[in-house]
Protein backbone atom coordinates (compact mmCIF):
# COMPACT_ATOMS: atom_id res chain seq x y z
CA UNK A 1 0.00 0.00 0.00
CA UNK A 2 1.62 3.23 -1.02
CA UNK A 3 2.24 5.92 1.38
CA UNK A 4 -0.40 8.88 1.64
CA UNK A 5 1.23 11.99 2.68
CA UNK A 6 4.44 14.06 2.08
CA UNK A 7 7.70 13.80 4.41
CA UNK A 8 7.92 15.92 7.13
CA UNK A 9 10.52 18.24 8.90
CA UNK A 10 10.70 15.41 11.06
CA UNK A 11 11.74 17.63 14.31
CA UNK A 12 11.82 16.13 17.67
CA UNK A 13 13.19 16.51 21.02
CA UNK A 14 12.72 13.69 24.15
CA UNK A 15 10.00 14.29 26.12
CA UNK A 16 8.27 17.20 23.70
CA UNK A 17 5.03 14.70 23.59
CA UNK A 18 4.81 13.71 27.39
CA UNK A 19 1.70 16.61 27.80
CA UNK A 20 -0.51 14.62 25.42
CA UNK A 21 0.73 11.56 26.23
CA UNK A 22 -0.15 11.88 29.58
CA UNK A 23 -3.50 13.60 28.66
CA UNK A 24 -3.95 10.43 26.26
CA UNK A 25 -3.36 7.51 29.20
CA UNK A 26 -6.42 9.63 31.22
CA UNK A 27 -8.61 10.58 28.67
CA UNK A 28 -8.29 7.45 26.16
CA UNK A 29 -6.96 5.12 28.80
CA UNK A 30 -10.45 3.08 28.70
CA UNK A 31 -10.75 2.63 24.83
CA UNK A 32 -7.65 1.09 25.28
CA UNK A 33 -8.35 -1.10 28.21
CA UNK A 34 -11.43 -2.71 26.48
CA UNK A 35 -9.82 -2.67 23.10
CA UNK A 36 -9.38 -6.81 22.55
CA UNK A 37 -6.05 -5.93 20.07
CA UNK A 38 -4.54 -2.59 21.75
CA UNK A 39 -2.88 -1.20 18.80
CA UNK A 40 -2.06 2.01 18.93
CA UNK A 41 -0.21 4.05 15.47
CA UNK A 42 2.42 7.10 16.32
CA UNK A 43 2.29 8.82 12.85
CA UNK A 44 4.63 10.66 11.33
CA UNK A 45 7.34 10.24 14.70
CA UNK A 46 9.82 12.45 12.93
CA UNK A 47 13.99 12.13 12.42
CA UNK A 48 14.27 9.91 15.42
CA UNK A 49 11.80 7.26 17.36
CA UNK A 50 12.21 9.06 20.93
CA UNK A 51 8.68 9.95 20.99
CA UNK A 52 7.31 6.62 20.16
CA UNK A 53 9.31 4.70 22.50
CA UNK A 54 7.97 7.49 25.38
CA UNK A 55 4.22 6.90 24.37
CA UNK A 56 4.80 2.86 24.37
CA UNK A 57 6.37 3.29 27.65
CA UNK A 58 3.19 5.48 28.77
CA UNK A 59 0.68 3.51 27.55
CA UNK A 60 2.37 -0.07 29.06
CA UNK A 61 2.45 2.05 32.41
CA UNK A 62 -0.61 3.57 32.54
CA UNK A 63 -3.04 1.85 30.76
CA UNK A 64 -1.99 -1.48 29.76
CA UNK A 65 1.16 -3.84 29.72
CA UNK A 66 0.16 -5.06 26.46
CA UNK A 67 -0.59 -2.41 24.38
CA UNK A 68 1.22 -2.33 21.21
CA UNK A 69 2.57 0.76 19.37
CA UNK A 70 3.18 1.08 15.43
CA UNK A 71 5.68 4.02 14.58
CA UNK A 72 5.03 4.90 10.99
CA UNK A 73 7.03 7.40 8.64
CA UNK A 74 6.75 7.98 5.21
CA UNK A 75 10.74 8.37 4.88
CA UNK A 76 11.84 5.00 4.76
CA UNK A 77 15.74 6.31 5.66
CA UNK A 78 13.88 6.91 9.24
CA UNK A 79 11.99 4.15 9.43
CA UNK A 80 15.59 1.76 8.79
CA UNK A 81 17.02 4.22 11.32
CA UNK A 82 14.29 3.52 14.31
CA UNK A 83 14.26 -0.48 13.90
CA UNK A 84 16.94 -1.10 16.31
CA UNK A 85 15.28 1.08 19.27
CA UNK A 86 12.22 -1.46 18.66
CA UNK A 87 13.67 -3.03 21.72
CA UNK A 88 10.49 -3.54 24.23
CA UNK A 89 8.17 -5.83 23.47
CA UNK A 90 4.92 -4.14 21.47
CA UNK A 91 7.55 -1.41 19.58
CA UNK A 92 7.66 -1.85 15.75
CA UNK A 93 8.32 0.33 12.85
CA UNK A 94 6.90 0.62 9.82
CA UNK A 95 6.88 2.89 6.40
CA UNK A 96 3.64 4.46 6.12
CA UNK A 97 0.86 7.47 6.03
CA UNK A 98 -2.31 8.63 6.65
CA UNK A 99 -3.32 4.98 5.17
CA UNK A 100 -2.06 3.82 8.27
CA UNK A 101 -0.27 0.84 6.64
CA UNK A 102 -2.84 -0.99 6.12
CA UNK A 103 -3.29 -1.12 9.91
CA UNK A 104 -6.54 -0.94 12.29
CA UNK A 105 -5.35 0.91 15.42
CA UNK A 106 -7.67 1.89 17.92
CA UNK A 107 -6.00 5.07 18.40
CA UNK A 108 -3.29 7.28 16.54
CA UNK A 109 -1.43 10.14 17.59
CA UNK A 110 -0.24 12.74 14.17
CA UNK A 111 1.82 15.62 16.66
CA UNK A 112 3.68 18.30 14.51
CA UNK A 113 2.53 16.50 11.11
CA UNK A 114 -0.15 18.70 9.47
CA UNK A 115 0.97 21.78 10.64
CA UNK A 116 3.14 21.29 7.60
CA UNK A 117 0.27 21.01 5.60
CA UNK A 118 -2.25 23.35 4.42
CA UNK A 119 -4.98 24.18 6.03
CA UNK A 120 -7.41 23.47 3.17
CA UNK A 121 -5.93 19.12 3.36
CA UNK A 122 -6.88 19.47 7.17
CA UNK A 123 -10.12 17.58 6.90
CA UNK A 124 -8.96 14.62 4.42
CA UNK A 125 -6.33 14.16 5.95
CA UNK A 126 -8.67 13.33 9.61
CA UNK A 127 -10.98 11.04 7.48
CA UNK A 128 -8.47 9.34 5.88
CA UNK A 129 -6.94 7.93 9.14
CA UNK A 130 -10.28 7.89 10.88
CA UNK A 131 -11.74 5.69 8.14
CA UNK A 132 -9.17 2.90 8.79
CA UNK A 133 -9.30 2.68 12.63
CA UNK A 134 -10.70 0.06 14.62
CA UNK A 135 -14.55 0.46 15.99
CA UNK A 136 -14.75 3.14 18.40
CA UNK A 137 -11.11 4.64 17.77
CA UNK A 138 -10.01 7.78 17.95
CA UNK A 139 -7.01 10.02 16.29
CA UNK A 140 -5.29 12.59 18.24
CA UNK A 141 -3.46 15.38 15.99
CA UNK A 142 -2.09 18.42 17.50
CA UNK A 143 0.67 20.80 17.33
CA UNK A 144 3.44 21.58 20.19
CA UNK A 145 6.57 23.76 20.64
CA UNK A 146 10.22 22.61 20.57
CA UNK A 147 10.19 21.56 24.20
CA UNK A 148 6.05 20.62 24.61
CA UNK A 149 5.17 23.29 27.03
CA UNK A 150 2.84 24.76 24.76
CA UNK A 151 0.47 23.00 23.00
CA UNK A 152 -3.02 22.03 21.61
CA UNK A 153 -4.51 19.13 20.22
CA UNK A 154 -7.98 17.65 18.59
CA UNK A 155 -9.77 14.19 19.55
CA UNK A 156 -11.34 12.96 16.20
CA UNK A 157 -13.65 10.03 15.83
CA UNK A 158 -15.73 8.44 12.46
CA UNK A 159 -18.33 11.37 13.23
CA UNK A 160 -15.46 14.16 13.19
CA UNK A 161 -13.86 16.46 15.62
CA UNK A 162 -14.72 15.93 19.17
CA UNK A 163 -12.91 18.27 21.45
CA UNK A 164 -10.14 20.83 21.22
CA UNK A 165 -7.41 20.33 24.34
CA UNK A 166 -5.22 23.28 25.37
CA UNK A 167 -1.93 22.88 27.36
CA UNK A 168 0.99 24.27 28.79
CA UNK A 169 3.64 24.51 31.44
CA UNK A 170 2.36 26.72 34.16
CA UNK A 171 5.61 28.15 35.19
CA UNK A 172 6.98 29.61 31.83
CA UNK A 173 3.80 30.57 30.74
CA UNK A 174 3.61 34.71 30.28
CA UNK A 175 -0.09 34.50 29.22
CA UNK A 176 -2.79 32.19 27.70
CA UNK A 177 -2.15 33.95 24.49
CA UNK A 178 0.79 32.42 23.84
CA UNK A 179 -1.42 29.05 23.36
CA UNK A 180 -2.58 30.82 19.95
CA UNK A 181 1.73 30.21 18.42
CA UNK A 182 0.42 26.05 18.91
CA UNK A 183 -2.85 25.58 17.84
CA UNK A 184 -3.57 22.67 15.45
CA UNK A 185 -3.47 23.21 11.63
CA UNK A 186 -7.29 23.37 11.61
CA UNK A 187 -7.32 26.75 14.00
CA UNK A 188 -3.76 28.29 13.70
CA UNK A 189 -5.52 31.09 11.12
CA UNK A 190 -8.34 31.36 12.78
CA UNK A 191 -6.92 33.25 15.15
CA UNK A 192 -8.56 36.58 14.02
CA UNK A 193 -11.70 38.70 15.41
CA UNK A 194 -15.14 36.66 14.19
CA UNK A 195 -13.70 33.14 15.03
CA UNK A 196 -14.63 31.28 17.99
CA UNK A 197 -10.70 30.34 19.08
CA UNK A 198 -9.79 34.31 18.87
CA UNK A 199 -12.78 34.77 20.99
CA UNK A 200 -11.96 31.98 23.39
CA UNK A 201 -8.34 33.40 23.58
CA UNK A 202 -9.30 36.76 24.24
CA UNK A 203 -11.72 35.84 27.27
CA UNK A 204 -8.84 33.67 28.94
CA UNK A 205 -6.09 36.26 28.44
CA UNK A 206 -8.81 39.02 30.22
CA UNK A 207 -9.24 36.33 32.89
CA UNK A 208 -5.99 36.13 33.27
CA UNK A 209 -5.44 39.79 33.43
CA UNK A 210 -7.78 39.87 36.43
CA UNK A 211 -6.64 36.93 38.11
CA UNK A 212 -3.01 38.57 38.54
CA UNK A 213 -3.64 38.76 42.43
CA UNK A 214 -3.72 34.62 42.39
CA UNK A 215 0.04 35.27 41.00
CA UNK A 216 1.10 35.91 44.56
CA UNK A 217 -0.02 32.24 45.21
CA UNK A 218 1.59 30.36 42.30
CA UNK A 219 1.06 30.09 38.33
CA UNK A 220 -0.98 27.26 39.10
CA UNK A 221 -3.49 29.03 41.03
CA UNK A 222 -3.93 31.68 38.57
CA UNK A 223 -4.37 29.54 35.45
CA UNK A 224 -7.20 27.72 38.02
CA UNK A 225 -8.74 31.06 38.78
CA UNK A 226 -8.23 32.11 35.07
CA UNK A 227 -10.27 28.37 33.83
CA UNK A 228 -12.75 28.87 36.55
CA UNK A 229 -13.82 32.48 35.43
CA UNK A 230 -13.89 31.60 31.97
CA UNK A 231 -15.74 28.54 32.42
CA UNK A 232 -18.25 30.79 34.74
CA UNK A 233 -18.55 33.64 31.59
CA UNK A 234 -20.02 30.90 29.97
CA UNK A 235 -17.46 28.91 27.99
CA UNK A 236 -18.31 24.90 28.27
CA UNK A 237 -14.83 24.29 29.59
CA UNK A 238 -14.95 20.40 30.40
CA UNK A 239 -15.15 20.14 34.11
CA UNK A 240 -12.21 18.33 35.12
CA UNK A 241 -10.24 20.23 37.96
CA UNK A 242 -7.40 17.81 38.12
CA UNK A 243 -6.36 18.24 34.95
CA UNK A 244 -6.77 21.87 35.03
CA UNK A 245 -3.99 21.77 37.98
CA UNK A 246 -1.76 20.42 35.31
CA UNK A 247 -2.20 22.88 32.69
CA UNK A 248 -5.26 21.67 30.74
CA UNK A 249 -8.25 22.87 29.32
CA UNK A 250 -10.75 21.52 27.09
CA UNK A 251 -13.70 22.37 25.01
CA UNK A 252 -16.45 20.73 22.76
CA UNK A 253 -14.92 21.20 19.14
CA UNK A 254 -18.45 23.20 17.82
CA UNK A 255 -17.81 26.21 20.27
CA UNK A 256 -14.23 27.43 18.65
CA UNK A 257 -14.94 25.07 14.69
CA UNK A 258 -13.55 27.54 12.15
CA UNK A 259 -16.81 30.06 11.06
């Protein structure tokens, strides 16, 4: 099965995924638990397999000892280059694309892939890899910076986009604008007065503003102040303090979907 998709920058650092990884073992953790085959497909891993061995050794601690991870490229000069960290039991690589190989995962994570892309190739490019997953999987693309303490990431099923995740690391984080440099493909130009994610962005950068007493306390305690008061305003912020504490936010995809 040929390849769908281009080759990549392929940029990657250790540990740039661990946000969503760790957002993934909570939030997909029981897909994966029920799943009788727990296949799982890191696409597109990039110039080395660092980020694929960290979600395999996630997932096995986390959720399951058995899950299995697939890390697929569409270079095949990487994909010779990862086989000998395939080391663990459940780690292969593979040469493939948003075809998946041929495979039937029940959930794949695409980080730093489409962003490459155009905006316009967003949408094929989710049903092409949600079309091949197994029943009741999920894909996970996103976008994060060099060293993953800013980022933001989509949960797509068969019926589309789910939810839109935000993250970052509390203590080198100036202001919830900054989130805006790592959206995914689908909302990095929609960052403009009359879309939903400016709108969103704006209201948690004025809650922020306000919630600079709470500095006094911590960066943690004002992002939880800042989610709070935006959640109160009337944004359907998922209500899940614990993962707030870490950083987190997320929303139903329809209240920041492009215009």
């Amino acid at each position: 099965m040929r390849p769908q998709g281009v080759v990549t920058r392929g940029t990657t650092n250790p540990n740039r995924l661990r946000r969503v990884d760790n957002w993934i073992v909570g939030a997909c953790g029981d897909r994966l638990r029920a799943a009788p085959d727990p296949l799982v497909v890191d696409l597109g891993y990039g110039s080395t397999p660092v980020t694929a061995v960290e979600l395999r050794a996630r997932l096995a601690a986390g959720v399951r000892a058995d899950v299995r991870v697939v890390g697929l490229e569409i270079d095949p000069v990487r994909v010779a280059a990862a086989r000998p960290a395939a080391d663990p039991p459940g780690l292969t690589f593979a040469r493939g694309g948003f075809e998946l190989a041929g495979l039937r995962p029940v959930l794949v994570r695409a980080f730093n892939v489409l962003r490459q892309y155009d905006e316009g190739e967003v949408a094929d490019a989710w049903r092409t890899v949600t079309d091949r997953l197994a029943p009741g999987g999920v894909l996970v693309e996103g976008t994060c910076d060099e060293l993953g303490r800013l980022g933001g990431w989509v949960l797509v099923d068969a019926a589309g986009p789910r939810t839109l995740t935000l993250a970052a690391k509390l203590t080198t984080l100036g202001s919830p604008a900054e989130l805006a440099e790592r959206l995914p493909k689908a909302l990095i130009h929609r960052n403009v007065p009359g879309e939903r994610i400016h709108a969103l962005l704006r209201d948690l950068d004025d809650a922020w503003r306000a919630a600079a007493p709470y500095a006094s306390f911590g960066p943690r305690q004002r992002w939880l102040r800042t989610v709070a008061a935006t959640r109160a305003s009337g944004w359907p912020i998922e209500y899940r303090p614990r993962r707030w504490r870490l950083g987190e936010l997320t929303v139903p995809w329809p209240v920041v979907a492009p215009a």
